[in-house]
Protein backbone atom coordinates (compact mmCIF):
# COMPACT_ATOMS: atom_id res chain seq x y z
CA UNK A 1 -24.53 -86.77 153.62
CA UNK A 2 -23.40 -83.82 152.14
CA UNK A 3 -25.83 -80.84 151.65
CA UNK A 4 -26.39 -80.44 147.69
CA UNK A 5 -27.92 -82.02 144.48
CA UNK A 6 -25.59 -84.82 142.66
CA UNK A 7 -25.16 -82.51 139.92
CA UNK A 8 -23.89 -80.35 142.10
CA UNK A 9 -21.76 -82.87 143.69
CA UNK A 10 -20.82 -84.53 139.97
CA UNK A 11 -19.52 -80.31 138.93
CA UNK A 12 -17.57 -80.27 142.15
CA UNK A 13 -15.36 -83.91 141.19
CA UNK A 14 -15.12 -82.30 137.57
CA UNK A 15 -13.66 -79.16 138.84
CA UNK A 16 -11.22 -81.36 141.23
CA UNK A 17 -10.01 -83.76 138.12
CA UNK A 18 -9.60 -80.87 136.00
CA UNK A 19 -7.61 -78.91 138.25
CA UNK A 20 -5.53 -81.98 139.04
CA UNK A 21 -5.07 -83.07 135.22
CA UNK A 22 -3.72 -79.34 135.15
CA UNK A 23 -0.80 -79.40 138.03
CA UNK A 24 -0.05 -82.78 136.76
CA UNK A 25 0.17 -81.55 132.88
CA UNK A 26 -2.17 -83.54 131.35
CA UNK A 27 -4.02 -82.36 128.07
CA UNK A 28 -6.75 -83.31 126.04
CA UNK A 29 -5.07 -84.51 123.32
CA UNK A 30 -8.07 -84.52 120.89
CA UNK A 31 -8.31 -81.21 121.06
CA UNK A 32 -4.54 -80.05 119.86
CA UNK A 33 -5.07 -81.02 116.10
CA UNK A 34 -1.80 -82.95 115.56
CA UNK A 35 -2.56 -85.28 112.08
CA UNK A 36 -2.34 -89.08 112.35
CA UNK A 37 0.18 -91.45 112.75
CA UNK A 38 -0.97 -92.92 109.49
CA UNK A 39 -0.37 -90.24 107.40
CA UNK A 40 2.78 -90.52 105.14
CA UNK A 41 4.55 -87.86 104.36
CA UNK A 42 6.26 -86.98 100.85
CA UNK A 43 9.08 -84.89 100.51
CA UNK A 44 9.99 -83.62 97.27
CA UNK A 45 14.56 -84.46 97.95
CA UNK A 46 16.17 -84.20 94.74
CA UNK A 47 18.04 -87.48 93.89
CA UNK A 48 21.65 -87.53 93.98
CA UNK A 49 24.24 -89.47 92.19
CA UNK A 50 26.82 -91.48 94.58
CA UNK A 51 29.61 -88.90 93.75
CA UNK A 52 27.21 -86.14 94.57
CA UNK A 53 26.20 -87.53 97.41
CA UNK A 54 29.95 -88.57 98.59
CA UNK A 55 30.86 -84.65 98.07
CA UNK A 56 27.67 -83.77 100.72
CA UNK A 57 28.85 -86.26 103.31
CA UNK A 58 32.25 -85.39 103.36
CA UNK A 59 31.28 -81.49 103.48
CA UNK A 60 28.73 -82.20 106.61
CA UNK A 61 31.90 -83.99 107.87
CA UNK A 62 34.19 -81.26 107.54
CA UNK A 63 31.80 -78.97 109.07
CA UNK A 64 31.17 -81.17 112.43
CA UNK A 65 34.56 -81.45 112.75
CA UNK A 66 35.40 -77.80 112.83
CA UNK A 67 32.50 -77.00 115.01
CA UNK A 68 33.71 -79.79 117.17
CA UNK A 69 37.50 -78.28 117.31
CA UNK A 70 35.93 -74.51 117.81
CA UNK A 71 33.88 -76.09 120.73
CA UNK A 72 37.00 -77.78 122.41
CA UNK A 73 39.47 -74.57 122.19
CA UNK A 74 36.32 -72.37 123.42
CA UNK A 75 35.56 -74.77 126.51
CA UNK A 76 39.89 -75.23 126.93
CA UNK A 77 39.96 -71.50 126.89
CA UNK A 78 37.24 -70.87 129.67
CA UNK A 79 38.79 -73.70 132.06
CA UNK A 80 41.65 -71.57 131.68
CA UNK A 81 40.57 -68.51 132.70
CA UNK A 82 38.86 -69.92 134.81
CA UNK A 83 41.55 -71.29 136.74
CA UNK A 84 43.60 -68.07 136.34
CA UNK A 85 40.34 -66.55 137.81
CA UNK A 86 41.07 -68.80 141.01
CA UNK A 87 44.82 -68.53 141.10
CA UNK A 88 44.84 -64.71 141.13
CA UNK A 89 42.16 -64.82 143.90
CA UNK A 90 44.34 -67.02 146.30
């Protein structure tokens, strides 16, 4: 038997869960003060007629679609250089 009181012994396999709750990123989650899953929450969105709300869709639209084409030339652009990088190496 080991040399020691069981408190002693019971601190010693609370140290060694705590450290491993720690490297294996566990939390308590009681303590972290997120609200319920029951709460409902109200937002205060002001109501739109179907025009209205047609004009907002098609504008969210528009703007996808030009981030989308920015994104392609800027990712065309850098394979090119890219490549140009590599030819002018060789």
């Amino acid at each position: 038997m080991a040399d020691g009181s069981l408190s002693q012994f019971k601190a010693t396999l609370a140290r060694k869960k705590v450290r491993k709750d720690k490297n294996q990123g566990k939390f308590n989650r009681k303590k972290l003060g997120f609200k319920s899953a029951d709460t409902n929450y109200k937002f205060d969105f002001p109501d739109l007629s179907e025009s209205e709300l047609e004009e907002v869709k098609t504008s969210i639209r528009e703007k996808l679609k030009s981030e989308k084409r920015i994104e392609t030339i800027v990712l065309i652009l850098f394979f090119l250089v890219g490549f140009l990088i590599l030819v002018y190496i060789n």
